[in-house]
PDB file of N, CA and C in Angstrom:
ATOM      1  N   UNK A   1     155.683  89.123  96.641  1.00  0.00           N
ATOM      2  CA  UNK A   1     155.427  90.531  96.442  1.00  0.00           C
ATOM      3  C   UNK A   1     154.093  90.679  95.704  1.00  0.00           C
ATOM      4  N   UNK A   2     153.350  91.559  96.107  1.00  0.00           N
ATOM      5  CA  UNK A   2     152.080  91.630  95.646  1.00  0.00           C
ATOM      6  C   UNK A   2     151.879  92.709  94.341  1.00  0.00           C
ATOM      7  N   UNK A   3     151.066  92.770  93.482  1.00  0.00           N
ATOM      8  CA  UNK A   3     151.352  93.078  91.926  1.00  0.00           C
ATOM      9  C   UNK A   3     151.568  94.780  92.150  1.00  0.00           C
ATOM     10  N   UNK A   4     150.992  95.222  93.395  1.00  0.00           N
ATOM     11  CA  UNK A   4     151.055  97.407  93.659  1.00  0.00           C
ATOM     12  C   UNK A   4     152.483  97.074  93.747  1.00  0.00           C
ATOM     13  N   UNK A   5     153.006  96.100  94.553  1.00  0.00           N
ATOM     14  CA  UNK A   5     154.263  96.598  95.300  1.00  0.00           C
ATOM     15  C   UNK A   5     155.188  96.460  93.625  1.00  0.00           C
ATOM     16  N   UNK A   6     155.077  95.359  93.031  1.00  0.00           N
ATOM     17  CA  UNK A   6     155.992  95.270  91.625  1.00  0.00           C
ATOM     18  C   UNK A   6     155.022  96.233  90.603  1.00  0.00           C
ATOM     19  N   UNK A   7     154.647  97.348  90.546  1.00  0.00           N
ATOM     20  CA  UNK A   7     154.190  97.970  89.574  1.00  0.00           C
ATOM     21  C   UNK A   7     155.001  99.267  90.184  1.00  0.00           C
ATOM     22  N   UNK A   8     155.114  99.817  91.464  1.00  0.00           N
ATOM     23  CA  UNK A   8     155.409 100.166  91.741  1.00  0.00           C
ATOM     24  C   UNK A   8     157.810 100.416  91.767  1.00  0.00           C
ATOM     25  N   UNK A   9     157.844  99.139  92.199  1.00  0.00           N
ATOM     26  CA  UNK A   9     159.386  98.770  91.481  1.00  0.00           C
ATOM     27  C   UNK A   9     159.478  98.624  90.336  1.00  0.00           C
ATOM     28  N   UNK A  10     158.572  98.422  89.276  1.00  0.00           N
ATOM     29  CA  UNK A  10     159.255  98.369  87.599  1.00  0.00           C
ATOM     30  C   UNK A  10     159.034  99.250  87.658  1.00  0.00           C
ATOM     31  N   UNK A  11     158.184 100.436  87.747  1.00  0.00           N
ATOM     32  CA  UNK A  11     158.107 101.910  87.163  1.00  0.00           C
ATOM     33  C   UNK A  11     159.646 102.910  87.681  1.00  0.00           C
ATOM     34  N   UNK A  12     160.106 102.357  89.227  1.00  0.00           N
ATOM     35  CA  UNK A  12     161.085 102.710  89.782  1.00  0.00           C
ATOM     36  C   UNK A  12     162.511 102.637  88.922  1.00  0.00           C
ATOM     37  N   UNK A  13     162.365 101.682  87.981  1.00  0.00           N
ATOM     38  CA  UNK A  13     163.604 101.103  87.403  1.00  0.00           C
ATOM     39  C   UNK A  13     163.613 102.058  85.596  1.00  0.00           C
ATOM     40  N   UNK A  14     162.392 102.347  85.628  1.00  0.00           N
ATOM     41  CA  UNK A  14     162.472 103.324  84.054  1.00  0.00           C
ATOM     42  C   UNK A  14     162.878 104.981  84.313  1.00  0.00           C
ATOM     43  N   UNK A  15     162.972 105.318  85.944  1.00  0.00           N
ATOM     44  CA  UNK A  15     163.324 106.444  86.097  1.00  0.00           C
ATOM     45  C   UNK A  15     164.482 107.185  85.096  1.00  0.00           C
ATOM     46  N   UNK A  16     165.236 107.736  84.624  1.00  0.00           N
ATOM     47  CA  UNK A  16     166.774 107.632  84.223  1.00  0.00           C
ATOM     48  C   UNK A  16     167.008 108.633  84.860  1.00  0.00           C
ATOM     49  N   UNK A  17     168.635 108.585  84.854  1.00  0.00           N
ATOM     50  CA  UNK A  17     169.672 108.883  85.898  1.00  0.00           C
ATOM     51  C   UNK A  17     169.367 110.424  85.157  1.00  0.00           C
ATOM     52  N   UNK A  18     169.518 111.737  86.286  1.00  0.00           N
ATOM     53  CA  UNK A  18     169.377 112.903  86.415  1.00  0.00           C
ATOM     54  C   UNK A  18     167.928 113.289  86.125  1.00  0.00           C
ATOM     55  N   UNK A  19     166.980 112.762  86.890  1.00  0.00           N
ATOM     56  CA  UNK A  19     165.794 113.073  86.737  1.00  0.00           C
ATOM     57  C   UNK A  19     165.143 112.076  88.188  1.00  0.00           C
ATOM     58  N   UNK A  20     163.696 113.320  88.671  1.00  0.00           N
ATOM     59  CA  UNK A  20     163.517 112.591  90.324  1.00  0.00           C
ATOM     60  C   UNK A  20     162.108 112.405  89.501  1.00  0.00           C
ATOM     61  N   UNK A  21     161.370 111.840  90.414  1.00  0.00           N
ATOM     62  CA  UNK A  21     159.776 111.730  90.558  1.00  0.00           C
ATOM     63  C   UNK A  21     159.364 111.953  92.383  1.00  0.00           C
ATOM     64  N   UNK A  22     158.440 112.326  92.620  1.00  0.00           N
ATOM     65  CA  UNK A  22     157.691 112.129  94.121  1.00  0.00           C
ATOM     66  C   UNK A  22     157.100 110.823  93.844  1.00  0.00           C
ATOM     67  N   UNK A  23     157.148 110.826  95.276  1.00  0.00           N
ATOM     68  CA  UNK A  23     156.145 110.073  95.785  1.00  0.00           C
ATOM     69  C   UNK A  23     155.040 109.739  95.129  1.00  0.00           C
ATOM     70  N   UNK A  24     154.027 110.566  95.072  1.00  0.00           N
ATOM     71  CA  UNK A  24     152.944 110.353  94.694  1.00  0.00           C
ATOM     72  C   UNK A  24     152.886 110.517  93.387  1.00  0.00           C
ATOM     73  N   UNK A  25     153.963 111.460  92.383  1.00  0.00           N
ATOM     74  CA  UNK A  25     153.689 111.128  90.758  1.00  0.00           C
ATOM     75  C   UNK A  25     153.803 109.091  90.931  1.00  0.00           C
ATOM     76  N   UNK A  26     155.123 108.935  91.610  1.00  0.00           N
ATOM     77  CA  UNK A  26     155.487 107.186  91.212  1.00  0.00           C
ATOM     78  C   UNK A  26     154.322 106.330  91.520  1.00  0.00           C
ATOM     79  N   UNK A  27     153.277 106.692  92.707  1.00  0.00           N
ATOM     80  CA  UNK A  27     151.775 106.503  92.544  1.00  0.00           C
ATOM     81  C   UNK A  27     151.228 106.152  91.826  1.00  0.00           C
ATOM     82  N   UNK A  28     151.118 107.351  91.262  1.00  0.00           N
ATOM     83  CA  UNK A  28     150.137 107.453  90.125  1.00  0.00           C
ATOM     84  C   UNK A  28     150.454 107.183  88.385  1.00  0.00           C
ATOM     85  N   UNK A  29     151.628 107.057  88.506  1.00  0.00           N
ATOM     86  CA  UNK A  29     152.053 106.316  87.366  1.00  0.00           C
ATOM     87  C   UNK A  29     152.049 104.557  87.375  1.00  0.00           C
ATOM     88  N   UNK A  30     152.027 104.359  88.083  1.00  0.00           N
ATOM     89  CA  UNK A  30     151.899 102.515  88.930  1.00  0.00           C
ATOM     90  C   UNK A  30     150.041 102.476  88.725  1.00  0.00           C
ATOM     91  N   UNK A  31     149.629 103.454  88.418  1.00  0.00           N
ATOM     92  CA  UNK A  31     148.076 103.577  88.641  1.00  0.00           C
ATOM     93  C   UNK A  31     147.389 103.141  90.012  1.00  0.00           C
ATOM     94  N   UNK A  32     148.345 103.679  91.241  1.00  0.00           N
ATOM     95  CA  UNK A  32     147.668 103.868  92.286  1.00  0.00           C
ATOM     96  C   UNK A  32     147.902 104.931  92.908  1.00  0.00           C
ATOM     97  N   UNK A  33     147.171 105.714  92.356  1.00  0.00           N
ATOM     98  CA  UNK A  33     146.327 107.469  92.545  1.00  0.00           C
ATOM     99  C   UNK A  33     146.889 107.424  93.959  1.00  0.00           C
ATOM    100  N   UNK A  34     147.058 108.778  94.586  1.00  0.00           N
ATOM    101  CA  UNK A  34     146.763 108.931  96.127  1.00  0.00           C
ATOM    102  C   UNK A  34     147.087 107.855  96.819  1.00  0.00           C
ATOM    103  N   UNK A  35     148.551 106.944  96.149  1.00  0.00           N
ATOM    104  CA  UNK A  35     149.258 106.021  97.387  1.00  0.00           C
ATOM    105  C   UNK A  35     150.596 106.705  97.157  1.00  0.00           C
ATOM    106  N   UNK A  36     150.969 107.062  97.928  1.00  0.00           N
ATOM    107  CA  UNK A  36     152.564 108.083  98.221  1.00  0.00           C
ATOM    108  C   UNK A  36     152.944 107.440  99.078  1.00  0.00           C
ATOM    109  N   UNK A  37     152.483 107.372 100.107  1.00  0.00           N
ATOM    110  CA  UNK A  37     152.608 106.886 101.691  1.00  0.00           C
ATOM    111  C   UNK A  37     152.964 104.911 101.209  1.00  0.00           C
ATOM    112  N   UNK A  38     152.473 104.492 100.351  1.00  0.00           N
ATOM    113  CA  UNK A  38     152.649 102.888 100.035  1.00  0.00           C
ATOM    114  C   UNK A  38     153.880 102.554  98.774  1.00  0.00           C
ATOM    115  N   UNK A  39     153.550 104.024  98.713  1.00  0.00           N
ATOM    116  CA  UNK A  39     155.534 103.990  97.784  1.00  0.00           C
ATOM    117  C   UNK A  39     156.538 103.943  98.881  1.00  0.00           C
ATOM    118  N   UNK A  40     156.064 105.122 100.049  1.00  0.00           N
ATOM    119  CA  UNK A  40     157.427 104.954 100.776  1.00  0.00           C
ATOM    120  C   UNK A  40     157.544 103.844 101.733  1.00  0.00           C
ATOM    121  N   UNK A  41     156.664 103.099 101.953  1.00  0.00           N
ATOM    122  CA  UNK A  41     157.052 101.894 102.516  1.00  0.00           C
ATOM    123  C   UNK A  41     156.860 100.671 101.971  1.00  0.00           C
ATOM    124  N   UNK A  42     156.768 100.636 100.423  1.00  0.00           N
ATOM    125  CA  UNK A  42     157.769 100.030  99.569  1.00  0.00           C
ATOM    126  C   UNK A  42     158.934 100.432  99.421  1.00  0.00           C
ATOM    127  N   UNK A  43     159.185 101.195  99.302  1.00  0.00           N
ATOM    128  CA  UNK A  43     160.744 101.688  99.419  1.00  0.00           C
ATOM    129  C   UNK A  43     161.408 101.483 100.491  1.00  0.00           C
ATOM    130  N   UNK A  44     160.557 101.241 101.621  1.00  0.00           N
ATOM    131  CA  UNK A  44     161.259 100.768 103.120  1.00  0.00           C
ATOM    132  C   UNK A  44     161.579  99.647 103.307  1.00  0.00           C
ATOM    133  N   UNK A  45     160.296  98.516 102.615  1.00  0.00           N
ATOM    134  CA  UNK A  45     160.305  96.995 103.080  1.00  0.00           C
ATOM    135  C   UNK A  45     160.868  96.156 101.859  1.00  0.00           C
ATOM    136  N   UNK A  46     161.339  96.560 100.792  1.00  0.00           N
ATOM    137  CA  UNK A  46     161.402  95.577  99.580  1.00  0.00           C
ATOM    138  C   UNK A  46     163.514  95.921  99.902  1.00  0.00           C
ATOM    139  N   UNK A  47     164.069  94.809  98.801  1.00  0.00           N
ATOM    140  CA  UNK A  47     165.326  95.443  98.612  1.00  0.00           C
ATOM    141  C   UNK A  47     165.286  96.121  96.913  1.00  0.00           C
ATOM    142  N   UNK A  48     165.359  97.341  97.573  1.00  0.00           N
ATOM    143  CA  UNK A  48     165.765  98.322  96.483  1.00  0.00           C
ATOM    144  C   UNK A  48     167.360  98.569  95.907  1.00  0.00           C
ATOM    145  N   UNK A  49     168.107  97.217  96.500  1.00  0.00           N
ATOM    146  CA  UNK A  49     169.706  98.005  96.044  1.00  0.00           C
ATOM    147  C   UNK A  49     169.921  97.744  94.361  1.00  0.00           C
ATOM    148  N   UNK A  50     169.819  97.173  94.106  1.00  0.00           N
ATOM    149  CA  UNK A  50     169.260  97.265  92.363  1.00  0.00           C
ATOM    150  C   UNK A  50     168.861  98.470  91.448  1.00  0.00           C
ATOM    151  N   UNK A  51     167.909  99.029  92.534  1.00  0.00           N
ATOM    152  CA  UNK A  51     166.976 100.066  92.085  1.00  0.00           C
ATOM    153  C   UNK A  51     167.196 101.374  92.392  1.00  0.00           C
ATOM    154  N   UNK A  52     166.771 103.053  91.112  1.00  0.00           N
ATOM    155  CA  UNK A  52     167.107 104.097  91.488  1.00  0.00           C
ATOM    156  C   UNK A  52     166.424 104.670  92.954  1.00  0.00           C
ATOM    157  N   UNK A  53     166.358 103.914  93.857  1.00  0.00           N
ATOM    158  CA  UNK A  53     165.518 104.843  94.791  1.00  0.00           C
ATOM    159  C   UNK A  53     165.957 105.817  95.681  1.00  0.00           C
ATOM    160  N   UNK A  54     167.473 106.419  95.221  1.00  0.00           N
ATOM    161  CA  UNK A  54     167.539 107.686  95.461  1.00  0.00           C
ATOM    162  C   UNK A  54     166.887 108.784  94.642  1.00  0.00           C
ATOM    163  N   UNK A  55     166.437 108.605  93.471  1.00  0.00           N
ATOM    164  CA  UNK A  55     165.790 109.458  92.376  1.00  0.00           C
ATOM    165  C   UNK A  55     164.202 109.894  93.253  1.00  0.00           C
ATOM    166  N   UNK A  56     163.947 109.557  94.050  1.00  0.00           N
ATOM    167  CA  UNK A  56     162.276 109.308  94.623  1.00  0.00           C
ATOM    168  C   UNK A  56     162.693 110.636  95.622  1.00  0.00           C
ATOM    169  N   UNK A  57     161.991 111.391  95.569  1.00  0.00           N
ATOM    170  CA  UNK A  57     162.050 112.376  96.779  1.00  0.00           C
ATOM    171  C   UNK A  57     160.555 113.050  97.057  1.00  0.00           C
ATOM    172  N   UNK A  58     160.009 114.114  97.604  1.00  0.00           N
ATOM    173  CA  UNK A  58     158.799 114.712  98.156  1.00  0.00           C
ATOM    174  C   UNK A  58     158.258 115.584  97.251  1.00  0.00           C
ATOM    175  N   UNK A  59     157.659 115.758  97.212  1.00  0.00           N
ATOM    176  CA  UNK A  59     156.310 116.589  96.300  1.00  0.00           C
ATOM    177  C   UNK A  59     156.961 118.183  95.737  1.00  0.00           C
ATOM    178  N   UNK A  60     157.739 118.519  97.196  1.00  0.00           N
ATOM    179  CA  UNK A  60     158.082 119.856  97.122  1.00  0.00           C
ATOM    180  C   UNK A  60     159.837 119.298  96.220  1.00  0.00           C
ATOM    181  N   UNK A  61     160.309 118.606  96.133  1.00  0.00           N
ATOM    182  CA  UNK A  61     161.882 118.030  95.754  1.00  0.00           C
ATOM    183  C   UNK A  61     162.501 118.081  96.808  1.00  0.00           C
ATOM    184  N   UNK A  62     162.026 117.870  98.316  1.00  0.00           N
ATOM    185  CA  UNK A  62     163.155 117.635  99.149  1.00  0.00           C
ATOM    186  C   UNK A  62     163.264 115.736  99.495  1.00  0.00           C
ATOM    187  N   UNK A  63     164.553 115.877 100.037  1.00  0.00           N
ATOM    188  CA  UNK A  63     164.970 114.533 100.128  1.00  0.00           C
ATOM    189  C   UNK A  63     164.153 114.109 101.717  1.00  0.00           C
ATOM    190  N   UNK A  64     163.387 112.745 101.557  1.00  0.00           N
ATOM    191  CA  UNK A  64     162.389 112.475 102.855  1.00  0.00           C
ATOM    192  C   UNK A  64     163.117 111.789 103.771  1.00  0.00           C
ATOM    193  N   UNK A  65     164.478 111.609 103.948  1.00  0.00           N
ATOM    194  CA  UNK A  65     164.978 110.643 104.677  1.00  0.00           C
ATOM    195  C   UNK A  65     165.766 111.832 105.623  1.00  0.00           C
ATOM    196  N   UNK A  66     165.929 111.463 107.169  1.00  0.00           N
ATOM    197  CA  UNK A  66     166.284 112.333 108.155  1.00  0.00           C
ATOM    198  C   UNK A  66     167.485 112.949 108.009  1.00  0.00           C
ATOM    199  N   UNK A  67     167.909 114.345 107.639  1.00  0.00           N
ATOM    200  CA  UNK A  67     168.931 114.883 107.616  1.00  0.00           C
ATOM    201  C   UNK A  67     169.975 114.559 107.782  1.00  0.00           C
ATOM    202  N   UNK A  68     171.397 114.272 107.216  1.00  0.00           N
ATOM    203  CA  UNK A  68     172.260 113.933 107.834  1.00  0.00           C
ATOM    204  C   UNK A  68     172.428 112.910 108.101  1.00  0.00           C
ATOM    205  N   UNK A  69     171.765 111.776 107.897  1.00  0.00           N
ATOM    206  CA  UNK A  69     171.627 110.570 108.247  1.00  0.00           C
ATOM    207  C   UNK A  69     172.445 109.524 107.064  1.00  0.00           C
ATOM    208  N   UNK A  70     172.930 108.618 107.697  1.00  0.00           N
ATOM    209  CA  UNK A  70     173.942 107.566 106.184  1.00  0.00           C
ATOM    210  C   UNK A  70     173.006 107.567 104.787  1.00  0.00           C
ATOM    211  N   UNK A  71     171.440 107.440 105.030  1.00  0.00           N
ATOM    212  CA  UNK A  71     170.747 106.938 104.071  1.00  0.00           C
ATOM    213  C   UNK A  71     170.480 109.002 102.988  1.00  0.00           C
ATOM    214  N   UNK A  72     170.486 109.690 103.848  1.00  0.00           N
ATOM    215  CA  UNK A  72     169.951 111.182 103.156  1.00  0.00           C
ATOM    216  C   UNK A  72     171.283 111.255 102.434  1.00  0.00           C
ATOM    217  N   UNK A  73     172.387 111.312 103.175  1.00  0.00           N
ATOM    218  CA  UNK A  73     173.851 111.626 102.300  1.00  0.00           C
ATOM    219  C   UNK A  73     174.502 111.104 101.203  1.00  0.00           C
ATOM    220  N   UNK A  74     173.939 109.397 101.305  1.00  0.00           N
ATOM    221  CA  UNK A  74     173.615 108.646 100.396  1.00  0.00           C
ATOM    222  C   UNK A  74     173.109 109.012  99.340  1.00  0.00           C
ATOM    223  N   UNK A  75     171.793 109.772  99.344  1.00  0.00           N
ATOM    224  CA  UNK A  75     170.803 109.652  98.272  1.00  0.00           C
ATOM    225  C   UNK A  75     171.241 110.776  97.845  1.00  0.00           C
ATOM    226  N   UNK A  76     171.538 111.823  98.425  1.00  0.00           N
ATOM    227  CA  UNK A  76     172.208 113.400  98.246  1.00  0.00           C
ATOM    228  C   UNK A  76     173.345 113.242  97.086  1.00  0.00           C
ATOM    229  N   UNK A  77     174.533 112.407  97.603  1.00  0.00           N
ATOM    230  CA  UNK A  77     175.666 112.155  96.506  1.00  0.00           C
ATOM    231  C   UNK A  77     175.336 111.724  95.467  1.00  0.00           C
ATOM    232  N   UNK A  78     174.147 110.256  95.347  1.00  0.00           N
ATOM    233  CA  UNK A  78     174.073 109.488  94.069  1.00  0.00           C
ATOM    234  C   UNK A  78     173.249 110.452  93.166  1.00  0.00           C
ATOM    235  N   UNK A  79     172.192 111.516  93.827  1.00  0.00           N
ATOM    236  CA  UNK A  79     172.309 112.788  92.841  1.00  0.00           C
ATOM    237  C   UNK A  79     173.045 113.587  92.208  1.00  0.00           C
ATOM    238  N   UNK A  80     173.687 114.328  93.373  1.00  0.00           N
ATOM    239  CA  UNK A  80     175.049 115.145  92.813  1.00  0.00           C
ATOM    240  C   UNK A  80     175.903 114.170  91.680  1.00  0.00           C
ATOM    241  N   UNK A  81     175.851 113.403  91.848  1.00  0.00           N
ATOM    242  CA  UNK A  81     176.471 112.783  90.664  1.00  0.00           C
ATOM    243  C   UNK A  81     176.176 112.354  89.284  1.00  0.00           C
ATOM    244  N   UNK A  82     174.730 112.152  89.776  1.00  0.00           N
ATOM    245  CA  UNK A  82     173.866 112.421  87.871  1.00  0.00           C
ATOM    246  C   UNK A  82     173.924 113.859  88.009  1.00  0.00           C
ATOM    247  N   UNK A  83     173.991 114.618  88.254  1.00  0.00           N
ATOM    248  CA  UNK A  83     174.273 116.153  87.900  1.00  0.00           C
ATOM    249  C   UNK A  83     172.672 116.482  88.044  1.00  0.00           C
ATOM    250  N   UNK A  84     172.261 115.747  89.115  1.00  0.00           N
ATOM    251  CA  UNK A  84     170.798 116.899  89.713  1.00  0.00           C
ATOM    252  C   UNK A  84     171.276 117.776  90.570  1.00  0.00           C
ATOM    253  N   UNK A  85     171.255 118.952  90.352  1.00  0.00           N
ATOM    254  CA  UNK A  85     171.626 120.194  91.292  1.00  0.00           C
ATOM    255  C   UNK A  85     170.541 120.173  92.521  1.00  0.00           C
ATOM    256  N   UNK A  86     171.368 120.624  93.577  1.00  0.00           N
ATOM    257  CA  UNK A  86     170.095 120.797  94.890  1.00  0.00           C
ATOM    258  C   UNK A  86     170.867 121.909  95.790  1.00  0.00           C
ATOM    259  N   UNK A  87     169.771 122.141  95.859  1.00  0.00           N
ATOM    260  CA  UNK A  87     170.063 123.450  96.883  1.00  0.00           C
ATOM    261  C   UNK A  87     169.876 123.176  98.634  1.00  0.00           C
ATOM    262  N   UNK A  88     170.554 122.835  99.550  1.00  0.00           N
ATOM    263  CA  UNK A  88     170.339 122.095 100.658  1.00  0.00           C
ATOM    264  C   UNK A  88     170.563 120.671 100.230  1.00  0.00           C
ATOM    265  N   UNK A  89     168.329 120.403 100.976  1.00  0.00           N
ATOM    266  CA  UNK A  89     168.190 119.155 100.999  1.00  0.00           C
ATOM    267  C   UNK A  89     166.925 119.163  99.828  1.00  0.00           C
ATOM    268  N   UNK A  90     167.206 119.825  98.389  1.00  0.00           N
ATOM    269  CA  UNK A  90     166.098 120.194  97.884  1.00  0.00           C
ATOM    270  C   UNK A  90     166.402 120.158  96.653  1.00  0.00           C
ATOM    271  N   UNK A  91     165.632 119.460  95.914  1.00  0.00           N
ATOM    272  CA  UNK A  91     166.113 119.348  94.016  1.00  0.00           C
ATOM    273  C   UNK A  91     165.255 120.327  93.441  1.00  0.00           C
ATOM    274  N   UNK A  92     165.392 120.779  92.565  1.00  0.00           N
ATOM    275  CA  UNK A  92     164.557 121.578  91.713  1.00  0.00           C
ATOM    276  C   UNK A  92     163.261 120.873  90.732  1.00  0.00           C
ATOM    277  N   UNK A  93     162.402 121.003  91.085  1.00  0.00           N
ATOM    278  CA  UNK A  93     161.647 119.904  90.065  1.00  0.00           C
ATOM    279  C   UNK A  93     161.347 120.380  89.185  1.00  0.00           C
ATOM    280  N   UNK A  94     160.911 121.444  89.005  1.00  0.00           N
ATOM    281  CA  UNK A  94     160.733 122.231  87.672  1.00  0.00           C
ATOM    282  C   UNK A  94     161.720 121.538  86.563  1.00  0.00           C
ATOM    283  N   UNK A  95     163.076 121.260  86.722  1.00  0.00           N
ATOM    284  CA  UNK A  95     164.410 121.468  85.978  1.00  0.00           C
ATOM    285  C   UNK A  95     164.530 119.952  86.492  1.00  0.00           C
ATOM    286  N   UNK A  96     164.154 119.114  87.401  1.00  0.00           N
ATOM    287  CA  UNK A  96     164.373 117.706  86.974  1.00  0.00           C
ATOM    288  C   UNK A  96     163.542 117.207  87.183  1.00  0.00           C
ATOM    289  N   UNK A  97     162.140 116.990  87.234  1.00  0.00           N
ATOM    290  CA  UNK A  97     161.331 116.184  87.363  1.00  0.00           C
ATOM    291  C   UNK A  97     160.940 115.531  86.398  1.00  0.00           C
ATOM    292  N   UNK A  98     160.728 114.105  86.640  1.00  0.00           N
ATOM    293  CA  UNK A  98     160.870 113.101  85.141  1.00  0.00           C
ATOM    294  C   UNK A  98     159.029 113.148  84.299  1.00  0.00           C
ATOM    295  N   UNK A  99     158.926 113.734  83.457  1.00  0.00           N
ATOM    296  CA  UNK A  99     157.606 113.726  82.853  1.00  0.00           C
ATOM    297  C   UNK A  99     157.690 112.781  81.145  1.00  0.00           C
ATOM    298  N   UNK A 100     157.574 111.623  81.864  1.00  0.00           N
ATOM    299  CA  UNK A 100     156.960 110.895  80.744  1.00  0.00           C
ATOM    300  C   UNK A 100     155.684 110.407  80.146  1.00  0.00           C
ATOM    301  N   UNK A 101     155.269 110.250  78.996  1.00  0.00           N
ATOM    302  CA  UNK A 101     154.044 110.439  78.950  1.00  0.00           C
ATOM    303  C   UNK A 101     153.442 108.800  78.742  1.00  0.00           C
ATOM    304  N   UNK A 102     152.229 108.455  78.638  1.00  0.00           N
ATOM    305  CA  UNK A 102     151.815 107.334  79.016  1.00  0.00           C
ATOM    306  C   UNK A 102     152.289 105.918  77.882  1.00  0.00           C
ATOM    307  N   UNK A 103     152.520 106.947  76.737  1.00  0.00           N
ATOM    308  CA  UNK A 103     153.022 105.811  75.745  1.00  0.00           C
ATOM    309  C   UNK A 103     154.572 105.429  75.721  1.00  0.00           C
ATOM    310  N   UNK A 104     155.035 106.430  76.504  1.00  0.00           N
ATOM    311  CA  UNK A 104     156.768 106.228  76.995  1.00  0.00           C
ATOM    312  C   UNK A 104     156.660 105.210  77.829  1.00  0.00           C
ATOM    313  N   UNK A 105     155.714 105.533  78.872  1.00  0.00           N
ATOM    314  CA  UNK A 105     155.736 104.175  79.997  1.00  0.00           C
ATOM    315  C   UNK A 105     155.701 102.949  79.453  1.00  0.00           C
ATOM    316  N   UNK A 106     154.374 102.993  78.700  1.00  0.00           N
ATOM    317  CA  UNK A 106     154.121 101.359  78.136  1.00  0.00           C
ATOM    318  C   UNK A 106     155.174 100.923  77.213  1.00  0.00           C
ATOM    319  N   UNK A 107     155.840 101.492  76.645  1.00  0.00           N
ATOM    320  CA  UNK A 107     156.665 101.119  75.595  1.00  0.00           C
ATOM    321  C   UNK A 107     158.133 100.612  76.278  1.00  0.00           C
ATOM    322  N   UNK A 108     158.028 101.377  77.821  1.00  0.00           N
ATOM    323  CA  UNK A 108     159.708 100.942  78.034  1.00  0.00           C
ATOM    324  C   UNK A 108     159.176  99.566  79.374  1.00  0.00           C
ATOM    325  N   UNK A 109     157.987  99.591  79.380  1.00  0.00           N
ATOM    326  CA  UNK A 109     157.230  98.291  80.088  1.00  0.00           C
ATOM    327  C   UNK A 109     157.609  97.335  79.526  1.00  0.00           C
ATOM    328  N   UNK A 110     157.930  97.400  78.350  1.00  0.00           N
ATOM    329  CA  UNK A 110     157.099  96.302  77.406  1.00  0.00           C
ATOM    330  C   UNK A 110     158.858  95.557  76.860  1.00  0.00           C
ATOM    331  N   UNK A 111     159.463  96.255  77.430  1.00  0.00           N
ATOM    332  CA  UNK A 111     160.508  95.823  76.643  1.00  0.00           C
ATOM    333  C   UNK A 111     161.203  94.896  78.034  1.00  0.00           C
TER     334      UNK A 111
END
């Protein structure tokens, strides 16, 4: 695994339960700006079963995986169950989006 793809999975793993990030915040917290598109296919090609990667959803808080599908209903429940409310296929980000600040990151890096 190459060091984007594991900067990208440890940052995945400090998420906590009832709180999402996009795509592209998990980017840019990994410090690769304007890669969204290389989160989600890290999230495609690595094994994530370890990892929160139902917490990961789209810019706007909808869930990116095809409607209805084993993997959306999946990610839908393991929300509803940290008690992220969604309306549809749509979280509220205002009210859960995870904003930690840069010395939170390094500090829960480090441990």
């Amino acid at each position: 695994m190459d060091p984007r793809q594991q900067a990208i999975l440890s940052l995945l793993a400090l998420v906590p339960p009832g709180r999402v990030v996009s795509y592209g915040q998990l980017a840019d917290l990994a410090g690769l700006p304007g890669r969204a598109r290389l989160v989600g296919r890290v999230l495609r090609t690595q094994d994530t079963s370890g990892l929160p990667w139902h917490r990961v959803v789209a810019a706007s808080g909808r869930i990116s995986l095809p409607r209805g599908s084993d993997g959306w209903c999946e990610q839908r429940q393991r929300l509803l169950q940290e008690g992220v409310l969604l309306k549809g296929d749509r979280v509220s980000m205002k009210e859960h989006q995870w904003r930690p600040d840069l010395a939170a990151i390094l500090m829960l890096m480090e441990q």
